[in-house]
C-alpha atoms as a PDB file:
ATOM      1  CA  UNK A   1     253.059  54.330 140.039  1.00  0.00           C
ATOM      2  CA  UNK A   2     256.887  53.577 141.448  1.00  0.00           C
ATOM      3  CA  UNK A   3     258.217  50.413 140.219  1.00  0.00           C
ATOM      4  CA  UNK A   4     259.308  48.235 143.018  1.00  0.00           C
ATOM      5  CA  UNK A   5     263.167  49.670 141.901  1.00  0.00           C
ATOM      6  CA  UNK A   6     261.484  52.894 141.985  1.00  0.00           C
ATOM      7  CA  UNK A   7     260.484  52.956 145.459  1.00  0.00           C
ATOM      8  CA  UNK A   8     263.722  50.961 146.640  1.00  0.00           C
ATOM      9  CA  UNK A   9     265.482  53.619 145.778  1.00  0.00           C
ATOM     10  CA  UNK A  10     263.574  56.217 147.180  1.00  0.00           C
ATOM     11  CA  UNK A  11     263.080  54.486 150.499  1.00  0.00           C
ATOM     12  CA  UNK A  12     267.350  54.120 150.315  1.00  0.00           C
ATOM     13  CA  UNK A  13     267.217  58.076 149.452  1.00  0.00           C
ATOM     14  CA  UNK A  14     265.134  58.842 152.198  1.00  0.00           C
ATOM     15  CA  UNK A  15     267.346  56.576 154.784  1.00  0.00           C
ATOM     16  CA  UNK A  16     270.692  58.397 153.593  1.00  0.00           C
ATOM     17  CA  UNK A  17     269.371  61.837 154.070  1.00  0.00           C
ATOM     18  CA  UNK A  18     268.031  60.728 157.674  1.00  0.00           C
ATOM     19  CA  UNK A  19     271.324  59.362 158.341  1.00  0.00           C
ATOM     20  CA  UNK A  20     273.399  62.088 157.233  1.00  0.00           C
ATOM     21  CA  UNK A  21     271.217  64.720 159.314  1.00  0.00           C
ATOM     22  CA  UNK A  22     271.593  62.501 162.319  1.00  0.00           C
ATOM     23  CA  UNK A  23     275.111  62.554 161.888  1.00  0.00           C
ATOM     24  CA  UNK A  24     275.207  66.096 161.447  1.00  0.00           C
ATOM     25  CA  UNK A  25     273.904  66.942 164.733  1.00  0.00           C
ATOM     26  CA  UNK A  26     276.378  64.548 166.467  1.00  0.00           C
ATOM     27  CA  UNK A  27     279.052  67.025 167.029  1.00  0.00           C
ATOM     28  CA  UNK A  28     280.862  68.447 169.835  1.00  0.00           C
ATOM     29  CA  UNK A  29     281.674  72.221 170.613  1.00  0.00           C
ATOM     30  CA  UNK A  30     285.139  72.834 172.175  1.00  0.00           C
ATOM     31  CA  UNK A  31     286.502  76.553 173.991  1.00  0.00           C
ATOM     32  CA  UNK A  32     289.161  78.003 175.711  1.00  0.00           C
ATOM     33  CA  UNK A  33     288.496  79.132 179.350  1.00  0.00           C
ATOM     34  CA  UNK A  34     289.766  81.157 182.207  1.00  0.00           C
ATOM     35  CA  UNK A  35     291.698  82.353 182.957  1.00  0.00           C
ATOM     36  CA  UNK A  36     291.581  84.619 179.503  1.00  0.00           C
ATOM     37  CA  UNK A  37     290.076  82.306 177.149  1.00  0.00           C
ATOM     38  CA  UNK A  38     292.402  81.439 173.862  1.00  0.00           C
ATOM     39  CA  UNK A  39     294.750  84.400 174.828  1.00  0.00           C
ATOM     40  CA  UNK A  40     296.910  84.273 177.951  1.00  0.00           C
ATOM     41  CA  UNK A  41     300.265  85.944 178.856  1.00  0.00           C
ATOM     42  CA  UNK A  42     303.193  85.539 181.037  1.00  0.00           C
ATOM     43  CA  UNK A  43     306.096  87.011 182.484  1.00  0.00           C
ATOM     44  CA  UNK A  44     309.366  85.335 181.391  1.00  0.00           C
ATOM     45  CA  UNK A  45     310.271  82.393 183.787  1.00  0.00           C
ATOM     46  CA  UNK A  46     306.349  81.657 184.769  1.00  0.00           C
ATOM     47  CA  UNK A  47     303.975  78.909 184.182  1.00  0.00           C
ATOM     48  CA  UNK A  48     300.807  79.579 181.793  1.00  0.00           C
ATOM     49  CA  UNK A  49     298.067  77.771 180.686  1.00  0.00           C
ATOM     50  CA  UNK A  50     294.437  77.034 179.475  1.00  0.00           C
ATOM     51  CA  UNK A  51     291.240  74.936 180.616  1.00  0.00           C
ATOM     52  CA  UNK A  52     288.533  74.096 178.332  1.00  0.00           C
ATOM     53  CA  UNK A  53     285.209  73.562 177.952  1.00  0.00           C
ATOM     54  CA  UNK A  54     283.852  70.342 175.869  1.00  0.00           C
ATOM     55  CA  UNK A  55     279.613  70.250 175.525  1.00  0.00           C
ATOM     56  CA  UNK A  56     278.874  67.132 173.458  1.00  0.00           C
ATOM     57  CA  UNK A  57     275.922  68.319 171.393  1.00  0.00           C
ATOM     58  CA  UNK A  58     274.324  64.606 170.640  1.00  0.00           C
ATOM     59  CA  UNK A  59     270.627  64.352 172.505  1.00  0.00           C
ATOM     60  CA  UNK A  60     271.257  60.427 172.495  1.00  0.00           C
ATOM     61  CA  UNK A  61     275.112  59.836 172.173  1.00  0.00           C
ATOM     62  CA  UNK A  62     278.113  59.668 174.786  1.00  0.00           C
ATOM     63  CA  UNK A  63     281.250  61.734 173.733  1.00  0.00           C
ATOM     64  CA  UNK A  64     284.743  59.943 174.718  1.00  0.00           C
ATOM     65  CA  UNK A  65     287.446  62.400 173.678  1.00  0.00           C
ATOM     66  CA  UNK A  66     290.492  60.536 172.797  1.00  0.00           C
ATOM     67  CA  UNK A  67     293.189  62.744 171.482  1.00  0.00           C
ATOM     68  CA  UNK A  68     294.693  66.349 171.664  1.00  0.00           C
ATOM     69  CA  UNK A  69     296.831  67.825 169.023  1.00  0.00           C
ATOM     70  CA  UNK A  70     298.286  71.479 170.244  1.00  0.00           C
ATOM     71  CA  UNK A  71     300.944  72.317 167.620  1.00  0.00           C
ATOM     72  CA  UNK A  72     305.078  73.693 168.362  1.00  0.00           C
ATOM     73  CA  UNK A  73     306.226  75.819 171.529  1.00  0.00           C
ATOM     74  CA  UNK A  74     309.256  78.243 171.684  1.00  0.00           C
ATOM     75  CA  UNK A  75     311.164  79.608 174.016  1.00  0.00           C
ATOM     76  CA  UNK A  76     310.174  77.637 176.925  1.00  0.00           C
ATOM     77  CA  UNK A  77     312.333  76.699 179.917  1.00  0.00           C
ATOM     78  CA  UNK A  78     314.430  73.480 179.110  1.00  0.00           C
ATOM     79  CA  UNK A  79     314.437  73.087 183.277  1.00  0.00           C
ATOM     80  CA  UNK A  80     310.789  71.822 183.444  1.00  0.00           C
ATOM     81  CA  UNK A  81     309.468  68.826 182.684  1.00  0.00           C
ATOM     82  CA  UNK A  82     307.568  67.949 181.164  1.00  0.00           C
ATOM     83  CA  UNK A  83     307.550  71.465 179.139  1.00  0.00           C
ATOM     84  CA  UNK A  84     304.529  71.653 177.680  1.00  0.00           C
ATOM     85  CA  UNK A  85     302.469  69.537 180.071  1.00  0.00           C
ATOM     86  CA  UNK A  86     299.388  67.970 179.228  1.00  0.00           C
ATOM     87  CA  UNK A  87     296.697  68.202 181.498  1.00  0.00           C
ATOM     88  CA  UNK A  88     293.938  67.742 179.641  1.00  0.00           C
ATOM     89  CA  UNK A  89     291.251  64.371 181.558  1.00  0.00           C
ATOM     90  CA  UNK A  90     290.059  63.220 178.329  1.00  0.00           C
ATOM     91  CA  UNK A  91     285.994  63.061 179.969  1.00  0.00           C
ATOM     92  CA  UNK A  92     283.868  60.979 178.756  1.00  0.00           C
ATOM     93  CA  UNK A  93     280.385  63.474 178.222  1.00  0.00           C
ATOM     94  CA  UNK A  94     277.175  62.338 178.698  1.00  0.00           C
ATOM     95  CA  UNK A  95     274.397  63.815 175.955  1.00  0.00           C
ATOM     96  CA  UNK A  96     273.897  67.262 175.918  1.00  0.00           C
ATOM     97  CA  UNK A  97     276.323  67.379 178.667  1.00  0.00           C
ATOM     98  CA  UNK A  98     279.288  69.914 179.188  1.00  0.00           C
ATOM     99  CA  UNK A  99     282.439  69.087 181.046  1.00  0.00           C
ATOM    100  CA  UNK A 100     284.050  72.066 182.062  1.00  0.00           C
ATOM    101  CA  UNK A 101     288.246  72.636 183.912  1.00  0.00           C
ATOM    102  CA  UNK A 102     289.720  76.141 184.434  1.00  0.00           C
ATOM    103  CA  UNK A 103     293.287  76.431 184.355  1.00  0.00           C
ATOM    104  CA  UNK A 104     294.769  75.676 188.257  1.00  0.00           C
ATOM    105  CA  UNK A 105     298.586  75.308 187.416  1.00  0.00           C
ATOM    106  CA  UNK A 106     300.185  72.120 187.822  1.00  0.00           C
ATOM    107  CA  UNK A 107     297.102  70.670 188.463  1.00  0.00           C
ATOM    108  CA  UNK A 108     293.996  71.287 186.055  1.00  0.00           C
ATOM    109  CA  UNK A 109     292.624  72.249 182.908  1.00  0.00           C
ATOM    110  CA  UNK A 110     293.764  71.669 179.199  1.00  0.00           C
ATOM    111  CA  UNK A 111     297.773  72.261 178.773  1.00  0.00           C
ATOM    112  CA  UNK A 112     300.335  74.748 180.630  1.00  0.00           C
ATOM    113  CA  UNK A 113     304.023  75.807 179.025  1.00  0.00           C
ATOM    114  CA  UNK A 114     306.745  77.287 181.187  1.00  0.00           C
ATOM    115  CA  UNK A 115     308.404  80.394 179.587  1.00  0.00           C
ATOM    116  CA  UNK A 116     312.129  80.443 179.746  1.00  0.00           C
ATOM    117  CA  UNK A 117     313.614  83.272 181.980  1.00  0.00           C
ATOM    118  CA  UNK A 118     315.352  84.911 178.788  1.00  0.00           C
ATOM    119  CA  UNK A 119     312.191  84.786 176.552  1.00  0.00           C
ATOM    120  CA  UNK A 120     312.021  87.673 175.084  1.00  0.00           C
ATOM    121  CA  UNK A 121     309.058  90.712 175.891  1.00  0.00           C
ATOM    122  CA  UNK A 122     306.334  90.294 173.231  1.00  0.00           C
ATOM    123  CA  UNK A 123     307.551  86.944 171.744  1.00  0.00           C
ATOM    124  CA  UNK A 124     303.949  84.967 171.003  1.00  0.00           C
ATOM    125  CA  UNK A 125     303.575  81.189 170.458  1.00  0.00           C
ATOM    126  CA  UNK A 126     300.117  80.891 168.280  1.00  0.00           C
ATOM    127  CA  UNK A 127     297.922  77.585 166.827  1.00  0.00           C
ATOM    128  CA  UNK A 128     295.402  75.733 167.093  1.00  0.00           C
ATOM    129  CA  UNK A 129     294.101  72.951 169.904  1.00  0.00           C
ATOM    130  CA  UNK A 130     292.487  70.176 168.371  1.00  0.00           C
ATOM    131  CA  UNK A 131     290.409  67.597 170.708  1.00  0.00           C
ATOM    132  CA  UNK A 132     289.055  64.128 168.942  1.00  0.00           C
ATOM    133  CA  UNK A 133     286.431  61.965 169.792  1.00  0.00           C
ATOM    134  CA  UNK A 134     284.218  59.116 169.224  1.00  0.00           C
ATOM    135  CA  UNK A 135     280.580  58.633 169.685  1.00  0.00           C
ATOM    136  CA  UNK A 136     279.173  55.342 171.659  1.00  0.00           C
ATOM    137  CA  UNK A 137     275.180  54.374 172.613  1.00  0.00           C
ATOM    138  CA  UNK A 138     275.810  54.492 176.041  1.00  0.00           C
ATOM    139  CA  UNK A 139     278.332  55.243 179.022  1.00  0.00           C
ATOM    140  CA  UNK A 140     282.159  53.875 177.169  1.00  0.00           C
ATOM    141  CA  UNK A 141     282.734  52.646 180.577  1.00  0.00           C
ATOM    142  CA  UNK A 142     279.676  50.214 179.879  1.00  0.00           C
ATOM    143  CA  UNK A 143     280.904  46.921 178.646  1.00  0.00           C
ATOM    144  CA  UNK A 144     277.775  46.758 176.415  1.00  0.00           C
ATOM    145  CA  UNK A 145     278.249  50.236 175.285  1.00  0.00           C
ATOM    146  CA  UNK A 146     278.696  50.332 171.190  1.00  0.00           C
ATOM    147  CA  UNK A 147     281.588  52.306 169.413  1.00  0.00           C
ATOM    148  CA  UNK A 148     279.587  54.419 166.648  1.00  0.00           C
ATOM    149  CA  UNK A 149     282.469  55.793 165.504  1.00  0.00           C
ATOM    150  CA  UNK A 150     284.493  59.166 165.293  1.00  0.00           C
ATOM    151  CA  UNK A 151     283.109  62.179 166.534  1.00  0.00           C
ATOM    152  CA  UNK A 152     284.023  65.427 164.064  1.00  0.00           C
ATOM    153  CA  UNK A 153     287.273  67.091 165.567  1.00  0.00           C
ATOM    154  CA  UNK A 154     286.711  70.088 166.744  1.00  0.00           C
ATOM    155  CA  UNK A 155     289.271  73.483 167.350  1.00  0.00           C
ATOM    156  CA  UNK A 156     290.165  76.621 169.219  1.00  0.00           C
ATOM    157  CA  UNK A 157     293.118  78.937 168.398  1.00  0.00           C
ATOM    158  CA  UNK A 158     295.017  80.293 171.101  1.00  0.00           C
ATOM    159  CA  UNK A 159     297.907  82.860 171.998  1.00  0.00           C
ATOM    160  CA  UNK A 160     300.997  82.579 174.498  1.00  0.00           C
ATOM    161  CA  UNK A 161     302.683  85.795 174.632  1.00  0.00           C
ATOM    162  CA  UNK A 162     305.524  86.557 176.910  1.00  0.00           C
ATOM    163  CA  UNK A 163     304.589  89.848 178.337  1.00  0.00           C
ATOM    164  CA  UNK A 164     303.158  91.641 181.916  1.00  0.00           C
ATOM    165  CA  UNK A 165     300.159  89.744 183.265  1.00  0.00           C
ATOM    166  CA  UNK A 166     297.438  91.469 183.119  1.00  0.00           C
ATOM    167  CA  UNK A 167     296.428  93.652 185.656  1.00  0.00           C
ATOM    168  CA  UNK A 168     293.200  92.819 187.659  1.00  0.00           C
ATOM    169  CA  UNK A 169     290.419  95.113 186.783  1.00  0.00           C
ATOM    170  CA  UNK A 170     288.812  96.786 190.459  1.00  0.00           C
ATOM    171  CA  UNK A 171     285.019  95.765 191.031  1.00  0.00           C
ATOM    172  CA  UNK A 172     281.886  97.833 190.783  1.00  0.00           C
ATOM    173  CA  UNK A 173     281.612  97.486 194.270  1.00  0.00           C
ATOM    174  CA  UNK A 174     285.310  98.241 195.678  1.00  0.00           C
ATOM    175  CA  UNK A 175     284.730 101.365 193.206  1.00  0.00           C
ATOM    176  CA  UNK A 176     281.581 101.814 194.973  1.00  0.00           C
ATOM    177  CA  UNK A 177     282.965 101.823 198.586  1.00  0.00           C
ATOM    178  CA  UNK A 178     285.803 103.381 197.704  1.00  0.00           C
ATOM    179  CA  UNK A 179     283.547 106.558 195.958  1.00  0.00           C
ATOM    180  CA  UNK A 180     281.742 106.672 199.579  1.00  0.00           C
ATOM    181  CA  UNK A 181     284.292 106.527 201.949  1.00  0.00           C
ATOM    182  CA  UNK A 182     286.200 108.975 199.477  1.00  0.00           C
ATOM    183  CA  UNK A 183     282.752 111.370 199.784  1.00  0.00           C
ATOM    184  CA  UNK A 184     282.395 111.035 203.453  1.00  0.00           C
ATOM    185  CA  UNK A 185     285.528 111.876 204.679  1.00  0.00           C
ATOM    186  CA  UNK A 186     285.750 115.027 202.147  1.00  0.00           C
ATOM    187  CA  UNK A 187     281.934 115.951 203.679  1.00  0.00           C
ATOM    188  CA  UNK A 188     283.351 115.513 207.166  1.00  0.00           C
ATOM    189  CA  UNK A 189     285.810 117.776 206.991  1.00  0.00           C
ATOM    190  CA  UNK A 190     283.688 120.566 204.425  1.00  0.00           C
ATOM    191  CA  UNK A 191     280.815 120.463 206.885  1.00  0.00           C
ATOM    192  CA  UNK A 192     282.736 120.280 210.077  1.00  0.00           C
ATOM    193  CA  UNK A 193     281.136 122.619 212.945  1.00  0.00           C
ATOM    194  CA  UNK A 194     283.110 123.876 216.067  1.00  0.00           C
END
């Protein structure tokens, strides 16, 4: 038989361990995306940048992101401003919802630097983006909505290198067309009666 202590403190046990797997599950998953992902390059004198993808992995809570660290930049072009730019939205993410930006310069996506004209080939700015967030019960734009407090940071390491961009790979189907309009016109001319 527990002793009414005895089962107090189980039943306090068992709450803590529920707790701390419910809190373990609140997280959010963070990534890099086009164009490139984490690694992107640019010719010296251009604009480069990232977008992101958030999914808040709570089945029950809203995400609110609320800050984003991104480290030190080098050699970048002392004529724009605001060099880097932020562009990250800071969405709000419903459960088990995604939010999702590519990279549109100027315009969209997480953060964009401007290289300086005299960077020099193969010079790489490297580190880590770090978004932050809190978890509420409902929609934070709901007045009734109730802060349950801060969401686990979460990371993803990029590259900037100062480089050629990369060079568009062809499609299966250009290759395709290209193969039989190549093959025709030889068979035209191998086969070619008089």
């Amino acid at each position: 038989m527990l002793s009414r202590l005895g089962l107090r403190t189980l039943i306090l046990s068992f709450a803590i361990a529920c707790s701390g797997a419910a809190a373990q599950a609140d997280s959010l998953s963070f990534n890099l995306t086009l164009p490139g992902g984490g690694n992107i390059a640019g010719l010296p004198g251009s604009t480069i940048g990232w977008g992101y993808s958030i999914t808040n992995n709570s089945a029950s809570d809203w995400l609110e992101t609320t800050n984003l660290n991104a480290g030190t930049f080098l050699n970048l072009n002392p004529g724009t401003s605001p060099n880097p730019n932020v562009l990250f939205d800071f969405p709000i993410v419903a459960p088990l919802g995604t939010a999702t930006v590519n990279y549109l310069a100027v315009t969209a996506g997480l953060f964009e630097i401007a290289w300086s004209p005299s960077a020099p080939l193969g010079f790489a700015n490297s580190g880590t983006f770090t978004v932050s967030g809190e978890f509420f019960s409902d929609n934070p734009l709901n007045p009734l909505a109730v802060d349950l407090g801060s969401a686990p940071d979460a990371t993803a390491n990029y590259s900037a290198t100062v480089g050629t961009n990369p060079v568009p790979e062809p499609t299966s189907f250009s290759l395709l067309l290209t193969g039989l309009v190549a093959g025709f016109l030889m068979g035209k001319k191998r086969f070619h009666f008089t």
